[in-house]
N, C-alpha and C. Protein backbone atom coordinates (compact mmCIF):
# COMPACT_ATOMS: atom_id res chain seq x y z
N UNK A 1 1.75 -18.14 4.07
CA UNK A 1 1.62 -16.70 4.09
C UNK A 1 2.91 -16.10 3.52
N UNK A 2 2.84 -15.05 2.60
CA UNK A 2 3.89 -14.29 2.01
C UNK A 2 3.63 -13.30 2.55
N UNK A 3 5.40 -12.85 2.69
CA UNK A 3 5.33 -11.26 3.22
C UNK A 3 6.68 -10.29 2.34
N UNK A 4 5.86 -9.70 1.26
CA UNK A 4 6.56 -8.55 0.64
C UNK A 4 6.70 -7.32 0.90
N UNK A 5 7.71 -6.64 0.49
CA UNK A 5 8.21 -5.06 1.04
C UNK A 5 7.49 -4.02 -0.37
N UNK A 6 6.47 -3.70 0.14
CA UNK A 6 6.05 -2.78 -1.05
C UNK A 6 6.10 -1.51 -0.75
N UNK A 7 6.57 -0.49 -1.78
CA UNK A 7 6.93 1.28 -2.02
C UNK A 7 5.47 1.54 -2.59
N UNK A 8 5.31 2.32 -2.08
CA UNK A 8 4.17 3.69 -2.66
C UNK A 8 5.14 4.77 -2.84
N UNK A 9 4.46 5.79 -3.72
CA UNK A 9 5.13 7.07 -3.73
C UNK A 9 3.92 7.69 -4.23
N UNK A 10 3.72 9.00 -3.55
CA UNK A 10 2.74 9.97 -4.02
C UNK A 10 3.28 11.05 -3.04
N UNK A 11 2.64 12.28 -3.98
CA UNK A 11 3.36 13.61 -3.72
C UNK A 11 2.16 14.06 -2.23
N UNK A 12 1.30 13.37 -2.09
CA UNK A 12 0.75 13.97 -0.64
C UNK A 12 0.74 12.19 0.20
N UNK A 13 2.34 11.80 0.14
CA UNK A 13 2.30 10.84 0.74
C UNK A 13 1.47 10.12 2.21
N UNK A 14 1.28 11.33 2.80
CA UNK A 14 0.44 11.13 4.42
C UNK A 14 -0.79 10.20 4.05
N UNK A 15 -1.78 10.47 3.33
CA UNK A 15 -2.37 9.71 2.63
C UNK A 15 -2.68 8.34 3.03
N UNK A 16 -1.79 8.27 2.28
CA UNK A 16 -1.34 6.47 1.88
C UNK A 16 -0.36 6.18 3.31
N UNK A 17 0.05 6.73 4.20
CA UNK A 17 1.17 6.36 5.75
C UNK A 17 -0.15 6.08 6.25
N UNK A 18 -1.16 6.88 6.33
CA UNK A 18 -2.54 7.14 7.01
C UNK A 18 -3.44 5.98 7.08
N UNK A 19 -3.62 5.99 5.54
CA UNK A 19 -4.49 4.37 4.88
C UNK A 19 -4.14 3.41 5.30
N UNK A 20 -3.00 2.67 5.01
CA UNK A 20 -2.13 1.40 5.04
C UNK A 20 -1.35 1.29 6.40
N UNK A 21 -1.06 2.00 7.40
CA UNK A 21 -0.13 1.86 8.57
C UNK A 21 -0.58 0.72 9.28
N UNK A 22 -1.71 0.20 9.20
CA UNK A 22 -2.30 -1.02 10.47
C UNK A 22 -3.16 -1.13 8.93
N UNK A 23 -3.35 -1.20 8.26
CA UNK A 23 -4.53 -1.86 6.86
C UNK A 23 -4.00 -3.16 7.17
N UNK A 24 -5.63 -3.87 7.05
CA UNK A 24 -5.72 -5.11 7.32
C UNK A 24 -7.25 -5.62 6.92
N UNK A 25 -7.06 -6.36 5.65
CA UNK A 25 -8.69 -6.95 5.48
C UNK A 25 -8.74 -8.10 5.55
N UNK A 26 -9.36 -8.99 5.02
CA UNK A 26 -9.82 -10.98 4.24
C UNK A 26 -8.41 -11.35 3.98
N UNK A 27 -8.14 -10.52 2.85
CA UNK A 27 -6.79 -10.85 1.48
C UNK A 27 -4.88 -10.32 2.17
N UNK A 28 -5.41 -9.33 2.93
CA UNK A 28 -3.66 -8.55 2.98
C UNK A 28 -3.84 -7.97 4.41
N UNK A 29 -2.23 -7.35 4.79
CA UNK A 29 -2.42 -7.10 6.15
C UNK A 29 -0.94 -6.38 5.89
N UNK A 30 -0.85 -5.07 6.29
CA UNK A 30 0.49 -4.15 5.58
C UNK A 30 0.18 -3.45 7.19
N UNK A 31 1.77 -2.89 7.22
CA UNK A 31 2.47 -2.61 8.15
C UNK A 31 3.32 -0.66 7.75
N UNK A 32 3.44 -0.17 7.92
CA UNK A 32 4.56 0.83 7.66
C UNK A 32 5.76 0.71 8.62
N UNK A 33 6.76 0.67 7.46
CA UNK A 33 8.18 0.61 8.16
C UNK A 33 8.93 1.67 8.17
N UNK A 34 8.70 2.36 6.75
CA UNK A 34 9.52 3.70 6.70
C UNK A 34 8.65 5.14 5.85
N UNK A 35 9.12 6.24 5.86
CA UNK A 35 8.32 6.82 4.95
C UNK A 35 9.03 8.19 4.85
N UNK A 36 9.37 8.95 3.78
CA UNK A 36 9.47 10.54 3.79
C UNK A 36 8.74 11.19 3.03
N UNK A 37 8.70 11.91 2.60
CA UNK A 37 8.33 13.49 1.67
C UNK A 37 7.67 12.56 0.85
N UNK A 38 7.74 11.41 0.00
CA UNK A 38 6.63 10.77 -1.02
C UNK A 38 6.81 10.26 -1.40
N UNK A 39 7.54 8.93 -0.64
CA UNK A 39 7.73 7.95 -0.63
C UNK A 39 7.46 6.96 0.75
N UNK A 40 6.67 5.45 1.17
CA UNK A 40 6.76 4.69 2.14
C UNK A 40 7.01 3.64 1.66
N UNK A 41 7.82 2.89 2.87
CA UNK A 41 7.71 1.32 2.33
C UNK A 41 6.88 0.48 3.65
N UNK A 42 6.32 -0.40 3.03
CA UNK A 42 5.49 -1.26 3.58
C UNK A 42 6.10 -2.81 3.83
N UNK A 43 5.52 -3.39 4.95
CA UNK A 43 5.22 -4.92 4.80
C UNK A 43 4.11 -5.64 4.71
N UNK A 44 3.73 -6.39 3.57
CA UNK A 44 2.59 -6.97 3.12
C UNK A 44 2.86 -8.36 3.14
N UNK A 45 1.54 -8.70 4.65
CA UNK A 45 1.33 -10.27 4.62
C UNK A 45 0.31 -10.54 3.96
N UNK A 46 0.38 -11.60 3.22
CA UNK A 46 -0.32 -11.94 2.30
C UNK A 46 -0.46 -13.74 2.02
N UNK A 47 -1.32 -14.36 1.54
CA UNK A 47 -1.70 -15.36 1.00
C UNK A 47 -1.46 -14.82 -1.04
N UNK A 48 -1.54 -13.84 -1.38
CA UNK A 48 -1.53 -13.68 -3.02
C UNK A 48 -0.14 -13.76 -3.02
N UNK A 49 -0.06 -13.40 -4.58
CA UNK A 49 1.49 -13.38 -4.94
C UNK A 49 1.79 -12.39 -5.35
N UNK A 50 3.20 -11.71 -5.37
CA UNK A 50 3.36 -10.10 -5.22
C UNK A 50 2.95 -9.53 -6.38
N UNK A 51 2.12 -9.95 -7.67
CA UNK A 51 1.89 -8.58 -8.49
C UNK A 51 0.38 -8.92 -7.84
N UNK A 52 -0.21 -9.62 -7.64
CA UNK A 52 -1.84 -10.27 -7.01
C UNK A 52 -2.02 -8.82 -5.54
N UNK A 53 -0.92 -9.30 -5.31
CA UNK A 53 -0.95 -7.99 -3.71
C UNK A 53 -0.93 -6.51 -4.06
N UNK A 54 -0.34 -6.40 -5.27
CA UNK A 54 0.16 -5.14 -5.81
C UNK A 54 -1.21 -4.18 -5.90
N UNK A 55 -2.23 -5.42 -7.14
CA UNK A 55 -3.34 -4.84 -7.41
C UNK A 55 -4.01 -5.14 -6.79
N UNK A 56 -3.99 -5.77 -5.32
CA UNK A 56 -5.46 -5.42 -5.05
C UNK A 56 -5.02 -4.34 -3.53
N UNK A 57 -3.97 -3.86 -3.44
CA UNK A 57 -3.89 -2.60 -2.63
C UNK A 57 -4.18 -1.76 -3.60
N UNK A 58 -3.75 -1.47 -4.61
CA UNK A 58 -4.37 -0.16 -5.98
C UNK A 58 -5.80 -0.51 -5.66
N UNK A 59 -6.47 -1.27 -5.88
CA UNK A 59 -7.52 -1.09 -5.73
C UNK A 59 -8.42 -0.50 -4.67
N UNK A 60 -8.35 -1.01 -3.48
CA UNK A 60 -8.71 -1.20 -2.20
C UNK A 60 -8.41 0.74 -2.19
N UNK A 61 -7.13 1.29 -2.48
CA UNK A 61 -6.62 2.33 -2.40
C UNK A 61 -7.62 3.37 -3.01
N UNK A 62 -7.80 2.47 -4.27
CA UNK A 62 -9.03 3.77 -5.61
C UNK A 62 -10.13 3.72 -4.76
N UNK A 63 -10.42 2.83 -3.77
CA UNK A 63 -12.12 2.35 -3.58
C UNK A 63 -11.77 4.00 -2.16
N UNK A 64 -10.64 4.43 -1.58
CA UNK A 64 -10.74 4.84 -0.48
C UNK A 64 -11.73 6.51 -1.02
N UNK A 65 -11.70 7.67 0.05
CA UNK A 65 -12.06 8.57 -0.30
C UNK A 65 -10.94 9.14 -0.93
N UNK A 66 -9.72 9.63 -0.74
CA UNK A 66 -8.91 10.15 -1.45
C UNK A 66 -8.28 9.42 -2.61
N UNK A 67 -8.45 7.82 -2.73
CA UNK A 67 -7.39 7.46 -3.49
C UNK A 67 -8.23 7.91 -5.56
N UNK A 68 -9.13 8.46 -5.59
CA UNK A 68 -9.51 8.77 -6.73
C UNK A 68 -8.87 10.43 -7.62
N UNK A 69 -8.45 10.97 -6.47
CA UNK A 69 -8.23 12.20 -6.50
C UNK A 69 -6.76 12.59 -6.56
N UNK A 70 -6.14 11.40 -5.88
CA UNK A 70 -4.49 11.41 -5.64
C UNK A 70 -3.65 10.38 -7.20
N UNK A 71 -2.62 10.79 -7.43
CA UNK A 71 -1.57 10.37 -8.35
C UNK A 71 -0.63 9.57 -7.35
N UNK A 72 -0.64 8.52 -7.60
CA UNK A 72 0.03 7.57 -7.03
C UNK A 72 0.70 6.24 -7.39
N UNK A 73 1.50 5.50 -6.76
CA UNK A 73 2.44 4.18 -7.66
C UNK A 73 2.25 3.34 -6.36
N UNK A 74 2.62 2.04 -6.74
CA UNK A 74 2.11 0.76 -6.04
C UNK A 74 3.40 -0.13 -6.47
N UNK A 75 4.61 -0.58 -5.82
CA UNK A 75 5.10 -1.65 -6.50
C UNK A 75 5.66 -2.70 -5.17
N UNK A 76 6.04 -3.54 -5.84
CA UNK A 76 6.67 -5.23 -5.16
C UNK A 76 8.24 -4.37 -5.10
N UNK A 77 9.14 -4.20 -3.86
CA UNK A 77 10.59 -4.42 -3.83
C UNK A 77 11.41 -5.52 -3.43
C-alpha cells in the first residue's frame, strides 16, 4: 500500500474538503489534513502509483455532481 500527500486547489474549495475528507472506494482511500481559501492537502492510500492515483481522483471527482461545473487541479506532493 502507498500513501501520497496530494493538493487540490479550486476557488470553491469546500467542495472537494466535502468530497474527499473520509473518500474511500475499491482503488484509494484519502484523508484531509489541511485546507484554506483554495487550497487542501490530502493523504492518499493507495495500491496505484502517484500519477495512477492522481487520475483516477480527477476522475471519480468529474463523475461527482459538482465536479463538472467546478475548475479545479489534482497533483502528487
Amino acid at each position: 500500500m502507498n500513501t501520497y500527500r496530494i493538493q487540490m486547489n479550486c476557488g470553491q474549495i469546500s467542495y472537494l474538503c466535502e468530497f474527499f475528507s473520509e473518500y474511500e472506494d475499491e482503488q484509494i482511500k484519502t484523508t484531509l489534513l489541511s485546507s484554506n481559501r483554495v487550497q487542501a492537502v490530502f493523504e492518499a492510500m493507495t495500491a496505484l502509483h502517484g500519477e495512477e492515483a492522481v487520475k483516477h481522483l480527477k476522475q471519480v471527482f468529474q463523475q461527482s455532481q459538482f465536479g463538472p461545473g467546478l475548475y479545479y487541479t489534482i497533483n502528487k506532493i
